[in-house]
N, C-alpha and C. Protein backbone atom coordinates (compact mmCIF):
# COMPACT_ATOMS: atom_id res chain seq x y z
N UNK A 1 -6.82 -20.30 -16.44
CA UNK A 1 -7.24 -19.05 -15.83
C UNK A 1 -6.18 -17.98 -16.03
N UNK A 2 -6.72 -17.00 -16.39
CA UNK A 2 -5.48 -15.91 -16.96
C UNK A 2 -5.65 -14.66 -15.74
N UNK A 3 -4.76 -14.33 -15.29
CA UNK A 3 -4.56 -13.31 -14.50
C UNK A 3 -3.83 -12.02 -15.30
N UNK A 4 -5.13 -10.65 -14.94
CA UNK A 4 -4.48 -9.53 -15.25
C UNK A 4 -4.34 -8.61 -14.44
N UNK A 5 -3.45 -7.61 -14.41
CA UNK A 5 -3.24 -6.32 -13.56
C UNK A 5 -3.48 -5.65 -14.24
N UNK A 6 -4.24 -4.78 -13.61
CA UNK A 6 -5.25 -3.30 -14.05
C UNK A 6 -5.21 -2.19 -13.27
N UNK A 7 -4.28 -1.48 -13.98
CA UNK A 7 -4.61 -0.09 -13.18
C UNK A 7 -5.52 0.87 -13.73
N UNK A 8 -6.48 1.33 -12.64
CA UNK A 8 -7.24 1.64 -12.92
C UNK A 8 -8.00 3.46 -12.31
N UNK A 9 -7.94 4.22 -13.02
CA UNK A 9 -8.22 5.55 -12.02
C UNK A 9 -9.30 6.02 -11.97
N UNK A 10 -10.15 5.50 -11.57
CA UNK A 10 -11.34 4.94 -10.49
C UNK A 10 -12.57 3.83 -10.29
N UNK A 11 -12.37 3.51 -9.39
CA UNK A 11 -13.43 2.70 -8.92
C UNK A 11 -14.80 2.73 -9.08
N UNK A 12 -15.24 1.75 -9.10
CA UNK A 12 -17.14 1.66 -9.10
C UNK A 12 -16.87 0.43 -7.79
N UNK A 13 -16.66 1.44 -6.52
CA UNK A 13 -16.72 1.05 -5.82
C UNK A 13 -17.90 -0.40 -5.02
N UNK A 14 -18.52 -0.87 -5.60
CA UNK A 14 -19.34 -1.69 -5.46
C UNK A 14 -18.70 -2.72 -6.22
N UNK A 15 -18.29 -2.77 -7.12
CA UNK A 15 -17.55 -3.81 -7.89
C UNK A 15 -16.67 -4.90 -7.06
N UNK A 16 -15.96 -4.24 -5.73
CA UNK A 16 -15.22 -4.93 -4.64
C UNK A 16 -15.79 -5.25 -3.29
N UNK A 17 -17.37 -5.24 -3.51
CA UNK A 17 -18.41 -5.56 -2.24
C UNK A 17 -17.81 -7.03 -1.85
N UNK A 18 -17.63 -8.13 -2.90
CA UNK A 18 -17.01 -9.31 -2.31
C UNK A 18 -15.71 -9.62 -1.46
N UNK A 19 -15.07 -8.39 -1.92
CA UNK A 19 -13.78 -8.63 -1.49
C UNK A 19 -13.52 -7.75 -0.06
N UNK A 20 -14.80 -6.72 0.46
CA UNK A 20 -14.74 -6.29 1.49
C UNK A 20 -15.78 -7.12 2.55
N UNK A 21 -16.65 -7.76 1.85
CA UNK A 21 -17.03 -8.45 2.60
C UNK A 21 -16.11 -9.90 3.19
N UNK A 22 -15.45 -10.21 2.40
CA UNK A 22 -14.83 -11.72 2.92
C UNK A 22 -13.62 -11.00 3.76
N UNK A 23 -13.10 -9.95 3.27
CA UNK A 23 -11.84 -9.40 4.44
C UNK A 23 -12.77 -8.93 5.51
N UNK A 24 -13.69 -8.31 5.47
CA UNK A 24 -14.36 -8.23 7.22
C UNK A 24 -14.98 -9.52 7.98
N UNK A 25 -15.07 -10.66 6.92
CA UNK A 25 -15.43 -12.09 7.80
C UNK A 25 -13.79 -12.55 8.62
N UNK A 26 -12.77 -11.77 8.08
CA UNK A 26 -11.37 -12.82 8.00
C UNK A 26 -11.06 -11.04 9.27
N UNK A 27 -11.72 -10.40 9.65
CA UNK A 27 -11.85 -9.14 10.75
C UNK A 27 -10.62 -8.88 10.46
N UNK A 28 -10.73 -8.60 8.70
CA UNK A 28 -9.37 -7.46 8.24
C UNK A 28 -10.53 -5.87 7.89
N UNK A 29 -10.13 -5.02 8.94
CA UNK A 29 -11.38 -3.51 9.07
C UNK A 29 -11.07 -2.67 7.54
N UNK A 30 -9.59 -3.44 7.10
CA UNK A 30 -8.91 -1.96 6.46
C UNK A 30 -9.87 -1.88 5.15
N UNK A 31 -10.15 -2.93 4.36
CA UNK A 31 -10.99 -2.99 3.20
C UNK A 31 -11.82 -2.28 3.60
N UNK A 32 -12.89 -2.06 4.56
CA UNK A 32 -14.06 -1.27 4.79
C UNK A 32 -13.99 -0.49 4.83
N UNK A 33 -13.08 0.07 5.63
CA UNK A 33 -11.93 2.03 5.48
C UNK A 33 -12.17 2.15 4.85
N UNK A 34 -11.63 1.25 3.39
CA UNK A 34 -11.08 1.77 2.07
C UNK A 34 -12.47 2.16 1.39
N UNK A 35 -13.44 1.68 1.38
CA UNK A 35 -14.41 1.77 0.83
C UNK A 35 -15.52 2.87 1.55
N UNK A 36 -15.40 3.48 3.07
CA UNK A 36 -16.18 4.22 4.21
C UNK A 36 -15.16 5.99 2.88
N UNK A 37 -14.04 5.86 3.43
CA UNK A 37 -13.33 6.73 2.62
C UNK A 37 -13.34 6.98 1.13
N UNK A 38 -13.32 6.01 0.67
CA UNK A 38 -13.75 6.17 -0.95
C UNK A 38 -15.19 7.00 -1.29
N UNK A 39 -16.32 6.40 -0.56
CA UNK A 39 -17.49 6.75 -0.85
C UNK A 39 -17.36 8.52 -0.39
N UNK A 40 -16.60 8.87 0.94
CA UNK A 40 -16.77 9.82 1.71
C UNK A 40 -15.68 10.80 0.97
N UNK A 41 -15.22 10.73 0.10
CA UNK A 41 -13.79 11.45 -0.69
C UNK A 41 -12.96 11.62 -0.19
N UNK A 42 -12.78 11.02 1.19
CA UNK A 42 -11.70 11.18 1.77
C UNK A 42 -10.68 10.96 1.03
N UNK A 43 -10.34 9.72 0.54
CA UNK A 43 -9.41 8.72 -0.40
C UNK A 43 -9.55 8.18 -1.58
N UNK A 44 -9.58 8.72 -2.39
CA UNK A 44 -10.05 8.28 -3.86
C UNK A 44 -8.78 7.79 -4.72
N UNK A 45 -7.58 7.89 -4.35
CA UNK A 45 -6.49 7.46 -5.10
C UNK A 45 -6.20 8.15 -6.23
N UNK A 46 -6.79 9.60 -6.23
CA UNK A 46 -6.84 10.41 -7.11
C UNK A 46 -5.99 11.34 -7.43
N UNK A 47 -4.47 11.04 -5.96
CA UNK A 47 -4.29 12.88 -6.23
C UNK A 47 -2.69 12.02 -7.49
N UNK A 48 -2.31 13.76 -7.78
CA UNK A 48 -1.38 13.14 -8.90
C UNK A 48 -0.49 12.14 -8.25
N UNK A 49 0.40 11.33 -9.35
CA UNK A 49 1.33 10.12 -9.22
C UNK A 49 0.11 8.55 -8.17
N UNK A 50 -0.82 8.87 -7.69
CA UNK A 50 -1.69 8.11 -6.61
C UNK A 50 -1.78 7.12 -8.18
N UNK A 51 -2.09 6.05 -7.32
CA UNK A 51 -2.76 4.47 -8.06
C UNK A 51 -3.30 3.69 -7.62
N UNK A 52 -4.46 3.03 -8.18
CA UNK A 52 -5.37 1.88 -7.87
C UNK A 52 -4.87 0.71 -9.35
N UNK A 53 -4.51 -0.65 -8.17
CA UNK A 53 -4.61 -2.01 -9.18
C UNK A 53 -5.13 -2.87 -8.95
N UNK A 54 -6.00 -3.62 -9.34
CA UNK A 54 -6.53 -4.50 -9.30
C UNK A 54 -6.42 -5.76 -9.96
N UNK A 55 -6.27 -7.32 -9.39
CA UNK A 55 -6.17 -8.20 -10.11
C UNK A 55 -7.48 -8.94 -10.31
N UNK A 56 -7.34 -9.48 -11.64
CA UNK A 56 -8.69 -9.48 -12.18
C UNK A 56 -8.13 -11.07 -12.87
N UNK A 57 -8.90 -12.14 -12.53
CA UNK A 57 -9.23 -13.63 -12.83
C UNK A 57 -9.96 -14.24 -13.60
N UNK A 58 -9.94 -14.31 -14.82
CA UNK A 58 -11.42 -14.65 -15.68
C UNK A 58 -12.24 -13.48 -15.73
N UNK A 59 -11.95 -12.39 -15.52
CA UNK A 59 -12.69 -10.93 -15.40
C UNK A 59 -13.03 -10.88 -13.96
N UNK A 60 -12.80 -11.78 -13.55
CA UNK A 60 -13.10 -11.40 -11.58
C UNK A 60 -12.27 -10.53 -11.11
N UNK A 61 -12.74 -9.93 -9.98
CA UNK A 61 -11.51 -9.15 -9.31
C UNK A 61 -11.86 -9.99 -7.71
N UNK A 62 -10.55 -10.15 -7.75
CA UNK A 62 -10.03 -11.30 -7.34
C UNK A 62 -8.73 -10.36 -6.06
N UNK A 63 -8.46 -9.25 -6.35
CA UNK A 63 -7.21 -8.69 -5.50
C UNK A 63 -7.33 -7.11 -5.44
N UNK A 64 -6.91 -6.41 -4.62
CA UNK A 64 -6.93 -4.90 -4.96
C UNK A 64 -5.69 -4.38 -4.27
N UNK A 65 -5.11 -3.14 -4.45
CA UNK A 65 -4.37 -2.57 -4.05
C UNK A 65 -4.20 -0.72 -4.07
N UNK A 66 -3.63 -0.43 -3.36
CA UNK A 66 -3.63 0.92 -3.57
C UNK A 66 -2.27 1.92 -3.23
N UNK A 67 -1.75 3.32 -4.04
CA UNK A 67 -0.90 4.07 -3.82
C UNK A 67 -1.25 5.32 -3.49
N UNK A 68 -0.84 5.97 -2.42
CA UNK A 68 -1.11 7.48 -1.71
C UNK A 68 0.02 7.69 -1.58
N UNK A 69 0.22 9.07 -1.71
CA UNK A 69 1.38 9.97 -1.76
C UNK A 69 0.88 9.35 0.09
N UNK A 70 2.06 9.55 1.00
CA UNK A 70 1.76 9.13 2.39
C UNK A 70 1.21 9.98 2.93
N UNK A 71 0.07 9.95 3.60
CA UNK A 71 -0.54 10.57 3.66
C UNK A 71 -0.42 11.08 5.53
N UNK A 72 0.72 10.54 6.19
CA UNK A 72 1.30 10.14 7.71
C UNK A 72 2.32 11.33 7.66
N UNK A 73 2.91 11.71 6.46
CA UNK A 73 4.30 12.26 6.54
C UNK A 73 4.05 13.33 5.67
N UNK A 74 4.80 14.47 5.82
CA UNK A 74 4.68 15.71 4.92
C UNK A 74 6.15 15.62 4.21
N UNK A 75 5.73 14.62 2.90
CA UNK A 75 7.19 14.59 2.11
C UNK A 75 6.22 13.89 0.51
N UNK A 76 6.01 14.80 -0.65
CA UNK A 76 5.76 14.08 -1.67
C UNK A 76 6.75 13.11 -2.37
N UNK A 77 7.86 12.59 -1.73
CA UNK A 77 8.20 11.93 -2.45
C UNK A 77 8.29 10.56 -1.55
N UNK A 78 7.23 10.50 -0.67
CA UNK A 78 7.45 9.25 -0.11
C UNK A 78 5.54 8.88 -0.52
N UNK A 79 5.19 7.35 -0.77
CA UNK A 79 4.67 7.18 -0.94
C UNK A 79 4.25 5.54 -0.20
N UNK A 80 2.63 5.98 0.03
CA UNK A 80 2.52 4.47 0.41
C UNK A 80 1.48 3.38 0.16
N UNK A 81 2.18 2.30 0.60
CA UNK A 81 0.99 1.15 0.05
C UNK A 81 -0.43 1.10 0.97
N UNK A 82 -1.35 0.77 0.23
CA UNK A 82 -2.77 0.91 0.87
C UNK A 82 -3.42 -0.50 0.55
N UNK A 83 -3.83 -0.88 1.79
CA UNK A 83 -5.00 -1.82 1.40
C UNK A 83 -4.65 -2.80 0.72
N UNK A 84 -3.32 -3.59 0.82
CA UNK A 84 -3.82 -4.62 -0.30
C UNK A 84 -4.13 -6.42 0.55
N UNK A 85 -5.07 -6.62 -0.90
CA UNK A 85 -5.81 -7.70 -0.05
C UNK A 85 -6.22 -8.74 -1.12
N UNK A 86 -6.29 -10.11 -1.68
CA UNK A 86 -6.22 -11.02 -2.06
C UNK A 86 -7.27 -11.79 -1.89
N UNK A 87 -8.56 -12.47 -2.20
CA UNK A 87 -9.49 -13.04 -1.60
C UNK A 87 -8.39 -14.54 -1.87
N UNK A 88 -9.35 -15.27 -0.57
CA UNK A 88 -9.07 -16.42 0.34
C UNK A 88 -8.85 -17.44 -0.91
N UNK A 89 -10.00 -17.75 -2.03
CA UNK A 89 -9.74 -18.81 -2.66
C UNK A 89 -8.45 -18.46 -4.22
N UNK A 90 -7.68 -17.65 -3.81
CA UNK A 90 -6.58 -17.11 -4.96
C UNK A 90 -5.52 -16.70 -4.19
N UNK A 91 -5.25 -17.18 -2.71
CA UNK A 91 -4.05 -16.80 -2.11
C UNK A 91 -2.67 -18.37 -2.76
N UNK A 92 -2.07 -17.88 -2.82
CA UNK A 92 -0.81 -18.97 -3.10
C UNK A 92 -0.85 -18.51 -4.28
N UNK A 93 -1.41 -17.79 -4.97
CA UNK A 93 -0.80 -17.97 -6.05
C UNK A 93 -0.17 -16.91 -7.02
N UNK A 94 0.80 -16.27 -6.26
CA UNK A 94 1.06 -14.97 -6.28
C UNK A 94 0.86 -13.70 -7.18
N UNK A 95 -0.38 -13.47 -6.43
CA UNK A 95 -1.65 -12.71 -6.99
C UNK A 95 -1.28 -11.06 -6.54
N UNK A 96 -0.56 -11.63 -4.84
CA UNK A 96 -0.14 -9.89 -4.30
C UNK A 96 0.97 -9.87 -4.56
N UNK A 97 1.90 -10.60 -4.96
CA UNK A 97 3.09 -10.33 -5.33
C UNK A 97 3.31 -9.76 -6.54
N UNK A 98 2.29 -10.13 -7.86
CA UNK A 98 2.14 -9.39 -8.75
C UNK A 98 1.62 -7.80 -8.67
N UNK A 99 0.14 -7.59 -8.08
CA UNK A 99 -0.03 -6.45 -7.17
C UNK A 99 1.06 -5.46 -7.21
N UNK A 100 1.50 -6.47 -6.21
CA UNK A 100 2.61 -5.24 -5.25
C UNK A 100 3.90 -4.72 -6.18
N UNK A 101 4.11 -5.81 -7.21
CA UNK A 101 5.36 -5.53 -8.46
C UNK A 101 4.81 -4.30 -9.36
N UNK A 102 3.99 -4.43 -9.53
CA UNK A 102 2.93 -3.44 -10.24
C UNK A 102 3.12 -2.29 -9.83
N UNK A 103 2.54 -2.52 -8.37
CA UNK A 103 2.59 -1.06 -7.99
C UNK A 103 3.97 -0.49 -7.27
N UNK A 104 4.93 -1.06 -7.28
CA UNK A 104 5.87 -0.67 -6.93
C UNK A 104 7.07 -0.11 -8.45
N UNK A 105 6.60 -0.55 -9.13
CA UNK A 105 6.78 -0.21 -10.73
C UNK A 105 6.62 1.24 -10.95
N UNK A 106 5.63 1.72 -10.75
CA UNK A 106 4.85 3.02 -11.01
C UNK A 106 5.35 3.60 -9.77
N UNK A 107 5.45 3.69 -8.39
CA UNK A 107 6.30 3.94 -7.49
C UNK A 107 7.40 4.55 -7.98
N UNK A 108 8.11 4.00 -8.64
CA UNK A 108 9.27 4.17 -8.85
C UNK A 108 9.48 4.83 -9.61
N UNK A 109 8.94 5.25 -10.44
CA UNK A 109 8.55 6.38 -11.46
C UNK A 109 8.39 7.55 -10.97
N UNK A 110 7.78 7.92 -9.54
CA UNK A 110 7.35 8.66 -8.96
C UNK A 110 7.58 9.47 -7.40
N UNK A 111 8.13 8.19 -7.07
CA UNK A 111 8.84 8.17 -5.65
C UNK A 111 9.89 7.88 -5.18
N UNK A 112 10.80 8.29 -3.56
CA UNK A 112 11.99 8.13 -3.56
C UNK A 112 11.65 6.99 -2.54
N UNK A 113 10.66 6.65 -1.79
CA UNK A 113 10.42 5.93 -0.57
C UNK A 113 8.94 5.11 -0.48
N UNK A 114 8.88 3.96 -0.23
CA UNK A 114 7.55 3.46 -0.25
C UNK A 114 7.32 2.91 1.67
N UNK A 115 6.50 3.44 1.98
CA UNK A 115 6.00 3.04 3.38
C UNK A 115 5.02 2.02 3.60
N UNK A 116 4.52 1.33 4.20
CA UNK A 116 3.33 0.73 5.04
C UNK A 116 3.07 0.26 6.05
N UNK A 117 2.10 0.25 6.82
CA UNK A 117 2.04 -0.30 8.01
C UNK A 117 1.06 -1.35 8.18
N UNK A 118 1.59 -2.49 9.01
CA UNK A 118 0.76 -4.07 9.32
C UNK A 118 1.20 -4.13 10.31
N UNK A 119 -0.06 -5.09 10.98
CA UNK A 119 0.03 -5.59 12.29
C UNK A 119 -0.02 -6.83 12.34
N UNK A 120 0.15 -7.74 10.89
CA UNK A 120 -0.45 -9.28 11.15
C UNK A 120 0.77 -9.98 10.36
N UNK A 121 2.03 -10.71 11.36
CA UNK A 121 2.97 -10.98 11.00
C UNK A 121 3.02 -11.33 9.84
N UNK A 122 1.82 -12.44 9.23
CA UNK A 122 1.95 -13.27 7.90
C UNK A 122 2.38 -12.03 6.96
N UNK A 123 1.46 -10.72 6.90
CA UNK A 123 2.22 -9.51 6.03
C UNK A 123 3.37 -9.16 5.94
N UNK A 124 3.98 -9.29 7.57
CA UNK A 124 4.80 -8.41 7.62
C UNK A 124 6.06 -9.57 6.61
N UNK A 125 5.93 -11.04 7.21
CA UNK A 125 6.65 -11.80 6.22
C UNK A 125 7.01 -11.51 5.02
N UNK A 126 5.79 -11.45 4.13
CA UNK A 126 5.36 -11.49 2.72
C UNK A 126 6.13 -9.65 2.49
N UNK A 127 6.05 -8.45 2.95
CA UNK A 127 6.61 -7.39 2.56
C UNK A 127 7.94 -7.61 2.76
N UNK A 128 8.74 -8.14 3.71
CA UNK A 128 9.86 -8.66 4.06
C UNK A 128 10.93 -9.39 2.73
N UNK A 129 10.05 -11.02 2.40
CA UNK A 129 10.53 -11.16 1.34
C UNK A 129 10.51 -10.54 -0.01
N UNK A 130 9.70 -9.37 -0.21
CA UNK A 130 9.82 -8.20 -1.12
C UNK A 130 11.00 -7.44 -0.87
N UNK A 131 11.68 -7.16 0.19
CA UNK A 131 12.68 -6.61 -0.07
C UNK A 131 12.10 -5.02 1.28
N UNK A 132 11.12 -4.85 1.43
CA UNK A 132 10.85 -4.23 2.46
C UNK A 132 11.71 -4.34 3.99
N UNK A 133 11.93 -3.26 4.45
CA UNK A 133 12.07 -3.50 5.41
C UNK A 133 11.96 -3.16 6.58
N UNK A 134 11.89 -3.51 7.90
CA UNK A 134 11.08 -3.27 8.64
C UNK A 134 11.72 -2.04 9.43
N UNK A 135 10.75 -0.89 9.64
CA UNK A 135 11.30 0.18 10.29
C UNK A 135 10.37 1.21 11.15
N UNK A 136 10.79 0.75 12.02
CA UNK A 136 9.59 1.40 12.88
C UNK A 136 9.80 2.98 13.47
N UNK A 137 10.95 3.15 13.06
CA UNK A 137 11.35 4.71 12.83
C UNK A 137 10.65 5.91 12.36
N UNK A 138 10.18 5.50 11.06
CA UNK A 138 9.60 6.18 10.40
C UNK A 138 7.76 6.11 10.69
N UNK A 139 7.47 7.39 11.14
CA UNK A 139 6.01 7.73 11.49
C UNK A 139 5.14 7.11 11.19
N UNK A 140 4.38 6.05 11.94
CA UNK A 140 3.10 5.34 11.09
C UNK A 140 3.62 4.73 10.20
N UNK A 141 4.85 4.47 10.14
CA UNK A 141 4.95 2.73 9.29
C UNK A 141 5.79 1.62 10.56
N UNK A 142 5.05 0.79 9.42
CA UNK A 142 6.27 -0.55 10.06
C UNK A 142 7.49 -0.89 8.92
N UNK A 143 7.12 -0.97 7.67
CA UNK A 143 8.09 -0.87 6.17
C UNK A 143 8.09 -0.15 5.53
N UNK A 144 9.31 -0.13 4.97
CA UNK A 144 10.15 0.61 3.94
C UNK A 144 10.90 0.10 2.92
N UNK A 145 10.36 0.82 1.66
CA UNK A 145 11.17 0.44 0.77
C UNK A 145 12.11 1.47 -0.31
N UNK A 146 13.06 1.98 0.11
CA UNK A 146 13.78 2.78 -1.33
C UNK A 146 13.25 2.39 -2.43
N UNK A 147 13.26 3.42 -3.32
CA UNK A 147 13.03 3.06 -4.44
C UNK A 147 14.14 3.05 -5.51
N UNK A 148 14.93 3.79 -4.59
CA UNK A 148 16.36 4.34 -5.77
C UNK A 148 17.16 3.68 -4.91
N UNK A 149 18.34 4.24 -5.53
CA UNK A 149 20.32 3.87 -4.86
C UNK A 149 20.47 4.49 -3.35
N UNK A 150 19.61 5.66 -3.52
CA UNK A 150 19.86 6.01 -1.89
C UNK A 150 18.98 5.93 -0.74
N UNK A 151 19.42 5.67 0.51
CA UNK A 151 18.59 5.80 1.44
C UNK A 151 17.95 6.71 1.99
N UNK A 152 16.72 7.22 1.37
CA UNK A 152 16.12 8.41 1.13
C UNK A 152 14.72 8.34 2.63
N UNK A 153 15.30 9.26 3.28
CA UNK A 153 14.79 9.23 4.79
C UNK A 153 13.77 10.70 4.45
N UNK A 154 12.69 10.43 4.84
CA UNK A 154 11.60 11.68 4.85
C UNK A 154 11.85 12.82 5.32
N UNK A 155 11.79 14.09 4.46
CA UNK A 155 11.71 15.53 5.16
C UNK A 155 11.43 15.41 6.99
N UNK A 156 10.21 15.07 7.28
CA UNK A 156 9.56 15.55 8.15
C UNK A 156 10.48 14.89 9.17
N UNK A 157 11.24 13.09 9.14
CA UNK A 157 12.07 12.58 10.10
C UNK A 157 13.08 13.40 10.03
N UNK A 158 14.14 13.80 9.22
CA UNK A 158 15.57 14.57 9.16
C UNK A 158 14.97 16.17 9.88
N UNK A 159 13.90 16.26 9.92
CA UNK A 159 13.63 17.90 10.57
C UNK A 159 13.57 17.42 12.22
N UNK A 160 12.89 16.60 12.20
CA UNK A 160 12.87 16.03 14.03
C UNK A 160 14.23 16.07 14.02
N UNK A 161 15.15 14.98 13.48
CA UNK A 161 16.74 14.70 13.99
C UNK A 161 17.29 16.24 14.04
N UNK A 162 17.14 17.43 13.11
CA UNK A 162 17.50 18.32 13.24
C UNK A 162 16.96 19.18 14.44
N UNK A 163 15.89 19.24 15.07
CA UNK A 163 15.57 19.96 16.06
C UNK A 163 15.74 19.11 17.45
N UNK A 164 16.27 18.28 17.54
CA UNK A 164 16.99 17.65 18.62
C UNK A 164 15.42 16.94 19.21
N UNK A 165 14.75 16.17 18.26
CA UNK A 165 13.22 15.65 18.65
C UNK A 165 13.89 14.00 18.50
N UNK A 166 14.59 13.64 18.07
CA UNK A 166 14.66 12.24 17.64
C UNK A 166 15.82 11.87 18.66
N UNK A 167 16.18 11.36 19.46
CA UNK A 167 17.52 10.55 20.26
C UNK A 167 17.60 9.11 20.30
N UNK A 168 18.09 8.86 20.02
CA UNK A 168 18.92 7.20 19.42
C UNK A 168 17.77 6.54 19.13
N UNK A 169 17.14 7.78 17.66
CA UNK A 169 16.03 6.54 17.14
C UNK A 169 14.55 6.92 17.98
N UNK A 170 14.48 7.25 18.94
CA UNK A 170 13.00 7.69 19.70
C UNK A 170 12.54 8.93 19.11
């Protein structure tokens, strides 16, 4: 079985009906977002530096993922991960780890900061041993990842610390 990563700039959104259906049996909502928003233009993964990847199994798609300039924070150079999700019978076999290498590849090309937010420890693990890390500082995430040498903190947080909005971290 050969596994490929595909980036891809846009969807035929129906193509991932399986994979939003088995994440809403496993009452993960975010796949359905992704697809309520896609249809609705909210989120198309369209705007510049944005990316959609998908892993694809024997021609199955088998994994998806996604990049938004952050859409939480008013800073284009922070960017974040969306949606990614793995169906049940292709987990172990590091399907999102490829994913996420992928898209953190092109990230990096593009961005100084990668964000996301989870609520379901097993993620927060799995972003963890990526090198993410956990920061609940920053607006609507739980992780962070530099992309460069420096620790590149968002416009919109350094303007709070500057207007005396942020105190030890709140």
């Amino acid at each position: 079985m050969n596994l490929t990563i595909l980036s891809v700039k846009e969807l035929k959104i129906n193509e991932l009906d399986h994979l939003i259906k088995e994440a809403s049996q496993e009452k993960y909502s975010f796949m359905l977002k992704m697809k309520a928003e896609y249809i609705g233009n909210k989120n198309k993964f369209d705007k510049d530096k944005e990316a959609i990847f998908l892993a694809l199994k024997d021609e199955k798609i088998v994994g998806f993922v996604g990049l938004n300039i952050d859409p939480y924070l008013e800073d284009p150079n922070v960017a974040r991960v969306r949606h990614l999700y793995v169906l049940k019978d292709y987990r172990g076999q590091k399907i999102a780890t490829q994913l996420l290498q992928s898209l953190i590849k092109h990230a990096k090309l593009n961005f100084k900061l990668l964000t996301l937010r989870t609520f379901f420890k097993e993620a927060s693990d799995f972003y963890t041993s990526l090198n993410f890390k956990i920061t609940p500082l920053i607006y609507a995430s739980t992780h962070n990842l530099p992309l460069n040498e420096e620790n590149y903190l968002p416009e919109s947080f350094i303007s709070k610390i500057e207007k005396g909005l942020l105190v030890d971290g709140h």
